[in-house]
N, C-alpha and C. Protein backbone atom coordinates (compact mmCIF):
# COMPACT_ATOMS: atom_id res chain seq x y z
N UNK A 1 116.46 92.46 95.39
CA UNK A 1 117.06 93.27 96.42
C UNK A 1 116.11 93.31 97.62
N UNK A 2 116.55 93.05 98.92
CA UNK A 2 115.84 93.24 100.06
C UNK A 2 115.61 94.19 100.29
N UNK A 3 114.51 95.14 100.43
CA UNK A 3 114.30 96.60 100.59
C UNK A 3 114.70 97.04 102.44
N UNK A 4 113.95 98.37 102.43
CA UNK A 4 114.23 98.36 103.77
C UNK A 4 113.32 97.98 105.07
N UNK A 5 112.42 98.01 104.42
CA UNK A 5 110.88 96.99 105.14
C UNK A 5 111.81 95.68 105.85
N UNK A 6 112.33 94.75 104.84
CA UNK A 6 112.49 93.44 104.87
C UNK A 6 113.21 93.43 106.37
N UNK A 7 114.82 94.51 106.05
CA UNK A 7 115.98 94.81 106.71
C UNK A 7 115.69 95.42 108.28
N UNK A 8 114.58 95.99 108.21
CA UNK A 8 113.67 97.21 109.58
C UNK A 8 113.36 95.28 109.97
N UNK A 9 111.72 94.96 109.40
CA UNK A 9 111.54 93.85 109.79
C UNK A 9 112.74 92.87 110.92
N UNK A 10 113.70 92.68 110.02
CA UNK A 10 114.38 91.68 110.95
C UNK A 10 115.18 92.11 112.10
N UNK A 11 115.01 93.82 112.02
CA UNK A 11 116.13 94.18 112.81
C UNK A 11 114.88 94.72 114.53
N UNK A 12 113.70 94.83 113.99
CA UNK A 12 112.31 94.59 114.80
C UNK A 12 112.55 93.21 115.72
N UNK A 13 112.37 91.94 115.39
CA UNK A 13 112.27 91.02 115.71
C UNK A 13 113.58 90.22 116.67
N UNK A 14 114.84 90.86 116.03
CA UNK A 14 115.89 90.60 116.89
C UNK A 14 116.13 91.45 117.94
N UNK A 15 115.40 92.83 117.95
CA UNK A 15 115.13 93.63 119.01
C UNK A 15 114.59 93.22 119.66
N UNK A 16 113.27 92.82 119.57
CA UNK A 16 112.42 92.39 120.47
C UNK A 16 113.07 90.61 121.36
N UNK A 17 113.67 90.32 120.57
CA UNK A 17 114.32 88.92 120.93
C UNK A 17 115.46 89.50 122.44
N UNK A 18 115.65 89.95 122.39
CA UNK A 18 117.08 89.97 122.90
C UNK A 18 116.27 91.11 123.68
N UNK A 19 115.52 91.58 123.84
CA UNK A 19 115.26 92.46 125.30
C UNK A 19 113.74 92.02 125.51
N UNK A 20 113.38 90.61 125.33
CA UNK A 20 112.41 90.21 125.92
C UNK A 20 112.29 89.68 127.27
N UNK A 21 111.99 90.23 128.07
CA UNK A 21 111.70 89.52 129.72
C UNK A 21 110.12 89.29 129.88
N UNK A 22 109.47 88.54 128.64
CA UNK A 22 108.38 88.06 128.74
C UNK A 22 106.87 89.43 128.96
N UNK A 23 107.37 90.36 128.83
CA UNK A 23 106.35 91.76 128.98
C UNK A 23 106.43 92.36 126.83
N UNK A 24 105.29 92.77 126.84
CA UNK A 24 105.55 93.52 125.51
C UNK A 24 106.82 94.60 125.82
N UNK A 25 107.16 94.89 124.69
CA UNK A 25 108.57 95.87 124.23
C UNK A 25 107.48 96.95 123.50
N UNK A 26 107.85 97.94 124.27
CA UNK A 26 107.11 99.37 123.17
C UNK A 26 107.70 99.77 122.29
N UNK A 27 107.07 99.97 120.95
CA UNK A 27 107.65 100.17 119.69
C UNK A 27 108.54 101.53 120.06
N UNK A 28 108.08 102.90 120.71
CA UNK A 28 109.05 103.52 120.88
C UNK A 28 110.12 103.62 121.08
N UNK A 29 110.33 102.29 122.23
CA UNK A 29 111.58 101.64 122.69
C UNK A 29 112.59 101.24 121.53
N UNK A 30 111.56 100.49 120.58
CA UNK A 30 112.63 99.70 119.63
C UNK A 30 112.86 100.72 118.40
N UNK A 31 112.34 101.43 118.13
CA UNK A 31 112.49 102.65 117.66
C UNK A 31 113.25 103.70 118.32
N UNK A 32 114.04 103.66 118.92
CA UNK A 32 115.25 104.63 120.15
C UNK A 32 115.94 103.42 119.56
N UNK A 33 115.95 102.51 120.16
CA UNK A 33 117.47 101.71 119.87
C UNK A 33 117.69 101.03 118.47
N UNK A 34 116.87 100.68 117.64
CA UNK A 34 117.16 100.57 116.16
C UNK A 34 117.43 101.93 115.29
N UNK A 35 117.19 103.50 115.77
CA UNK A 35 117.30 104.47 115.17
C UNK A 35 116.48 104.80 113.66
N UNK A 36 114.86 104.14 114.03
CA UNK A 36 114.01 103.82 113.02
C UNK A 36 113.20 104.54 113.37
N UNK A 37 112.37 105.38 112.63
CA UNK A 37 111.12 106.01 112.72
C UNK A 37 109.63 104.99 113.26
N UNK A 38 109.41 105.91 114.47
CA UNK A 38 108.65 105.17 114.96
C UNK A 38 107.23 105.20 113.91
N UNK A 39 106.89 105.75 113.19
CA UNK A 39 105.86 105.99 112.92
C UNK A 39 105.96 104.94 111.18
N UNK A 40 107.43 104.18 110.70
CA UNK A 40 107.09 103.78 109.55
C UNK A 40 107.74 102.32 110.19
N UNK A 41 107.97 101.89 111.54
CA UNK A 41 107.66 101.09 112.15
C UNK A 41 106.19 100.80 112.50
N UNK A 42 105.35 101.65 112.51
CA UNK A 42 104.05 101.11 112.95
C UNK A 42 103.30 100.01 111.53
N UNK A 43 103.87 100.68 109.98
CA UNK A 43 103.68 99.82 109.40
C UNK A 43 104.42 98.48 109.01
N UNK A 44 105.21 98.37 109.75
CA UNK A 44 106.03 97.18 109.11
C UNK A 44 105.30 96.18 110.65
N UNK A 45 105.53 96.88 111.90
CA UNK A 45 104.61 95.43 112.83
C UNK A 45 103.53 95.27 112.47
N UNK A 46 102.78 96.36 111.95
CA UNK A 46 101.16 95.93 111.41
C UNK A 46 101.12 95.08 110.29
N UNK A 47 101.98 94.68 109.51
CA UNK A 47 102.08 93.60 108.62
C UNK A 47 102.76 92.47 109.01
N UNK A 48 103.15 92.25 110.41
CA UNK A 48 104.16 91.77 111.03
C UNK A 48 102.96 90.40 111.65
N UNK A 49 102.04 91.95 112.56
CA UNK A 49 101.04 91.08 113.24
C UNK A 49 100.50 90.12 112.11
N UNK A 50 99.88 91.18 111.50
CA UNK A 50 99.18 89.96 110.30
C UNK A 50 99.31 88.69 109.98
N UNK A 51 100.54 88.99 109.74
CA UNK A 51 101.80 87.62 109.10
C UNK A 51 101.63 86.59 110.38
N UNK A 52 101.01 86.56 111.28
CA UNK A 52 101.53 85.83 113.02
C UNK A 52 102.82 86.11 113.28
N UNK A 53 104.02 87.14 113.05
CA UNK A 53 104.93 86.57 113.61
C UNK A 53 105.04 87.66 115.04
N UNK A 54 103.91 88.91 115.11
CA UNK A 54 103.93 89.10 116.44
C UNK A 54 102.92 89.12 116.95
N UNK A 55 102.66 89.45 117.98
CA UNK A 55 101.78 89.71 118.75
C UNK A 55 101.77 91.30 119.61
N UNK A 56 100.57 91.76 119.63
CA UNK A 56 100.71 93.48 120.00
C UNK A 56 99.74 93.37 121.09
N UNK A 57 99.59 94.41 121.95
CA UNK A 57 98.88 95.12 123.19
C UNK A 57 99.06 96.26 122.67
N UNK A 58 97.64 96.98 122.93
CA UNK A 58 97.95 98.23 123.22
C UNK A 58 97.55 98.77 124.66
N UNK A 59 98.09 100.17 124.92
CA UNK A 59 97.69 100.83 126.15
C UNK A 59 98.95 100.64 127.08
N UNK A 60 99.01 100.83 128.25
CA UNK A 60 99.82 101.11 129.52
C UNK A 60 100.10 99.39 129.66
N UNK A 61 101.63 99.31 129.03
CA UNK A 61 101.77 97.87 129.11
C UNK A 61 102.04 96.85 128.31
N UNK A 62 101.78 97.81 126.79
CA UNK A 62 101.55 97.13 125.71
C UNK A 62 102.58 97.27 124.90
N UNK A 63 102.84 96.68 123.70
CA UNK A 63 103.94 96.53 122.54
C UNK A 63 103.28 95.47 121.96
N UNK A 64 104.71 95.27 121.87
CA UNK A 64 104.90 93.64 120.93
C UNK A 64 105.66 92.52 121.86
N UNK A 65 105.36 91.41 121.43
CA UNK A 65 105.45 90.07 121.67
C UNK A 65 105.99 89.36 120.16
N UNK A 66 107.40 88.28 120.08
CA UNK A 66 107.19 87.40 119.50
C UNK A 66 105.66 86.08 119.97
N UNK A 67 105.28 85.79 118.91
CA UNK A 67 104.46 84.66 119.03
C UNK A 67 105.25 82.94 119.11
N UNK A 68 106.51 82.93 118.75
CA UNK A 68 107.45 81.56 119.20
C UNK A 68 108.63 82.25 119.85
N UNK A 69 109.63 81.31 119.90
CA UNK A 69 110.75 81.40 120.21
C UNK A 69 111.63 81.62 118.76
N UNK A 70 112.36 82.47 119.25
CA UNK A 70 113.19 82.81 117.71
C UNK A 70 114.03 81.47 117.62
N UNK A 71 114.52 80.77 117.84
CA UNK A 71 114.75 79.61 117.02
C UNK A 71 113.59 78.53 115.93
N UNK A 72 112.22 78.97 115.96
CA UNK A 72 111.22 78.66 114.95
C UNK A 72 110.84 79.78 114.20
N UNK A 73 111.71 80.98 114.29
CA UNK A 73 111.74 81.65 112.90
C UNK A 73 112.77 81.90 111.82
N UNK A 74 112.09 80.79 110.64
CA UNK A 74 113.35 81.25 109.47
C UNK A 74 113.04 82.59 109.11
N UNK A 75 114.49 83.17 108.87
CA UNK A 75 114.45 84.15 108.54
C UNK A 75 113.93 84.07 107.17
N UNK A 76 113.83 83.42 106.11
CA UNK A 76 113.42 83.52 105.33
C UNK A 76 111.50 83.81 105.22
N UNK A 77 110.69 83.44 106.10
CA UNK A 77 109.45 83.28 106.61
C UNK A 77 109.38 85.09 106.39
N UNK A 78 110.49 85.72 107.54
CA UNK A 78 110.35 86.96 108.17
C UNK A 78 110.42 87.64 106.48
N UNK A 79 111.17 87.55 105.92
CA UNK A 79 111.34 88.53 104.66
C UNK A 79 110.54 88.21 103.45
N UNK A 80 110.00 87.14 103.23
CA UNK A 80 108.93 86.67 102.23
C UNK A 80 107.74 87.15 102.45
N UNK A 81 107.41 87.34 104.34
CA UNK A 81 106.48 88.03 104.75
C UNK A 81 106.10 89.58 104.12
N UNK A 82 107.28 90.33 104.69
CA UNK A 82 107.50 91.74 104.16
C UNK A 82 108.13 92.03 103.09
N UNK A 83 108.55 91.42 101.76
CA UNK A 83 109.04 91.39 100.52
C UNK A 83 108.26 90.98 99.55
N UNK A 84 107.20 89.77 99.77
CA UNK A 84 106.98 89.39 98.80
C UNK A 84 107.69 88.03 98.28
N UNK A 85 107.76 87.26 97.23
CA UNK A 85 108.39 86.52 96.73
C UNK A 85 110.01 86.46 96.40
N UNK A 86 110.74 85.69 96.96
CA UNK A 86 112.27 85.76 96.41
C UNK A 86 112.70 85.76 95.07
N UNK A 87 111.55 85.20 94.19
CA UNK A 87 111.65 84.30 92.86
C UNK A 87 112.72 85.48 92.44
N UNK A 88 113.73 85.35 91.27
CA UNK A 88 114.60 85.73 90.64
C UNK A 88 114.05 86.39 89.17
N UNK A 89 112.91 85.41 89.02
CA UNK A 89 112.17 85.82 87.30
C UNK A 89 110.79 85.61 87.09
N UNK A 90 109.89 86.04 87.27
CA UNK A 90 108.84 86.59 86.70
C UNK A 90 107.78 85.22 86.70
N UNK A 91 108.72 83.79 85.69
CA UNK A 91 107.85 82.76 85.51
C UNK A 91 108.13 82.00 86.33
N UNK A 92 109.02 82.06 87.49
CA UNK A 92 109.01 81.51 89.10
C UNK A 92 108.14 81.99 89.99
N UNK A 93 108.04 83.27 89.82
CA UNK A 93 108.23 84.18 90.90
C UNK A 93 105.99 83.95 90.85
N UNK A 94 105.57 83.98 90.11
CA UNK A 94 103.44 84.05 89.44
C UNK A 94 103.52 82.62 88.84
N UNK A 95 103.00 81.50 89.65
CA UNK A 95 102.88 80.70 89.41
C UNK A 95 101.30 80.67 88.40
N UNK A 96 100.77 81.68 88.11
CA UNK A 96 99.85 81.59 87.57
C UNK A 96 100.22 82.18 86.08
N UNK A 97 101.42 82.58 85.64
CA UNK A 97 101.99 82.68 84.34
C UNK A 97 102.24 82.15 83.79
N UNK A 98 101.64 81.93 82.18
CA UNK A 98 102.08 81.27 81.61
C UNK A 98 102.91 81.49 80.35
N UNK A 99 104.41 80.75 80.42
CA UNK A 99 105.37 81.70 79.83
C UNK A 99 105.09 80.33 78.68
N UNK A 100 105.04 80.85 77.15
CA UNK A 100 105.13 80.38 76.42
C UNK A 100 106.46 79.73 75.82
N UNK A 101 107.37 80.47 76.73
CA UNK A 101 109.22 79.55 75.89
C UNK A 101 109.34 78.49 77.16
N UNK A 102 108.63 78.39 77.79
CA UNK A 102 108.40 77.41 79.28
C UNK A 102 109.65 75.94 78.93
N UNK A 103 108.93 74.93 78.23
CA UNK A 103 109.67 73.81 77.43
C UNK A 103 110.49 73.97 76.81
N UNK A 104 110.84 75.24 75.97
CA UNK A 104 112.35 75.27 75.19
C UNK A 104 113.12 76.51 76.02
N UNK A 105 112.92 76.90 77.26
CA UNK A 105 113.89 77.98 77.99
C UNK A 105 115.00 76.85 78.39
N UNK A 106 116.23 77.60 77.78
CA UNK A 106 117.39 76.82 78.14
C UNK A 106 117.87 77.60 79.34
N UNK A 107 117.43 78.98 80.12
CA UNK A 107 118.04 79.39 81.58
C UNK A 107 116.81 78.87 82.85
N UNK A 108 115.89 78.35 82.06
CA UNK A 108 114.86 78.19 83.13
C UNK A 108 115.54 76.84 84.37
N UNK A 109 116.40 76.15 84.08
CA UNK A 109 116.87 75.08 85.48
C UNK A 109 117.63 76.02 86.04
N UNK A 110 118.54 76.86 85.91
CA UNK A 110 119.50 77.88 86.01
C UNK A 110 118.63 78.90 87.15
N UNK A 111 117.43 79.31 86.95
CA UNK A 111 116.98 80.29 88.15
C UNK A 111 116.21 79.42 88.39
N UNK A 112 115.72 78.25 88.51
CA UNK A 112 115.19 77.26 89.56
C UNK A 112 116.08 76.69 90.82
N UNK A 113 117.52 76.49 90.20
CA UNK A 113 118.63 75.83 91.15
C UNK A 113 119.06 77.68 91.61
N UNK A 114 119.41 78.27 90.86
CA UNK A 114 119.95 79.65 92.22
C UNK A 114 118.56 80.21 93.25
N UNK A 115 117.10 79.86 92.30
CA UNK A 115 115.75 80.31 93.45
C UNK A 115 115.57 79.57 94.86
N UNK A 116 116.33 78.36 94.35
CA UNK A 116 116.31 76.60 95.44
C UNK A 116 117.88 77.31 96.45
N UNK A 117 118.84 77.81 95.73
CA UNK A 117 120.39 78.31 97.01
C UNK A 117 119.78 79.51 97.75
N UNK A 118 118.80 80.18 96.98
CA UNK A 118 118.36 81.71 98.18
C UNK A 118 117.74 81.33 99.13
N UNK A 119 116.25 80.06 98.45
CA UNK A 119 115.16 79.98 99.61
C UNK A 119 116.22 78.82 100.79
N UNK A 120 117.04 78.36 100.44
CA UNK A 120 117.52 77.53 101.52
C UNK A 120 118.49 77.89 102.08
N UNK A 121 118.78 79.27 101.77
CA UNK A 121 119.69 79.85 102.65
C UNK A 121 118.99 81.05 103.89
N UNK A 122 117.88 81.43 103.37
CA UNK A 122 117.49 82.07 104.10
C UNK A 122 116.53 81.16 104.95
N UNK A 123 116.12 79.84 104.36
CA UNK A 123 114.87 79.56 105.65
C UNK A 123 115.68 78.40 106.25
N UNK A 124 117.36 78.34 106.07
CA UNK A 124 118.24 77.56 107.08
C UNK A 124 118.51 78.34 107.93
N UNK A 125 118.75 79.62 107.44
CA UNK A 125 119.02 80.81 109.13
C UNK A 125 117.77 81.24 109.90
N UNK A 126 117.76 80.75 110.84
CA UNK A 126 116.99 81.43 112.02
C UNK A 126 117.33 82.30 112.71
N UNK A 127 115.96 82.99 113.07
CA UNK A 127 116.42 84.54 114.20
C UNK A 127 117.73 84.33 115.15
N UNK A 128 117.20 83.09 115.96
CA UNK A 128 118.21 82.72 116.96
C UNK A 128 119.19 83.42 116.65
N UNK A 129 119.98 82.76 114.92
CA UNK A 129 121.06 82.65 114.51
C UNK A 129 121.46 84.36 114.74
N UNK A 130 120.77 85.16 114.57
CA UNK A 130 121.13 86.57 114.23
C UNK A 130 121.50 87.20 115.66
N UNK A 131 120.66 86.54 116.50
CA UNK A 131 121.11 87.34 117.96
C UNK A 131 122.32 87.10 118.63
């Protein structure tokens, strides 16, 4: 399930997309028009910055910045960022597990091919696509 981090996240980034005239956007701003708490917005761009997918100023002037053009962000990038892993099960998801029914799991191709329809559905849509 995409939490609401993931959902804030993308709805951050298409904000900032679509009222960019090349100046930072103040989180207050995008916080008035997304109807998001500005203050549990401060943690989702601060993991945002991290991630590279923005860029911040602070002071008289300052916000956020995308760092590309939203047509070089899969959305999938944006929510793996702030989610974590898509994996479906546990011995996808910790590549450092080692599941002992590994060779005789008869569902293990089964959440490899639906883990392969999520990640390529989400990192075929780009921001662009959303604005």
């Amino acid at each position: 399930m995409i939490s609401t981090k993931g959902r804030y996240a993308l709805r951050v980034m298409i904000d900032i997309a679509q009222n960019s005239d090349g100046n930072y956007i103040p989180l207050k701003d995008i916080a008035e028009r997304q109807e998001i708490s500005k203050k549990y917005l401060e943690i989702i761009v601060k993991e945002m910055v991290g991630g590279g997918l923005l860029v911040g100023a602070s002071g008289k002037g300052g916000g956020y910045k995308l760092t590309r053009k939203p047509e070089k962000y899969p959305v999938g990038e944006i929510l793996e960022l702030m989610e974590g892993t898509m994996s479906s099960v546990v011995c996808l998801a910790d590549k450092k597990f080692k599941c002992p029914r590994r060779k005789a799991c008869e569902t293990l191709p089964m959440w490899e091919e639906y883990d392969k329809m999520v990640h390529d559905f989400f990192y075929g849509k780009k921001l662009s696509d959303l604005i």
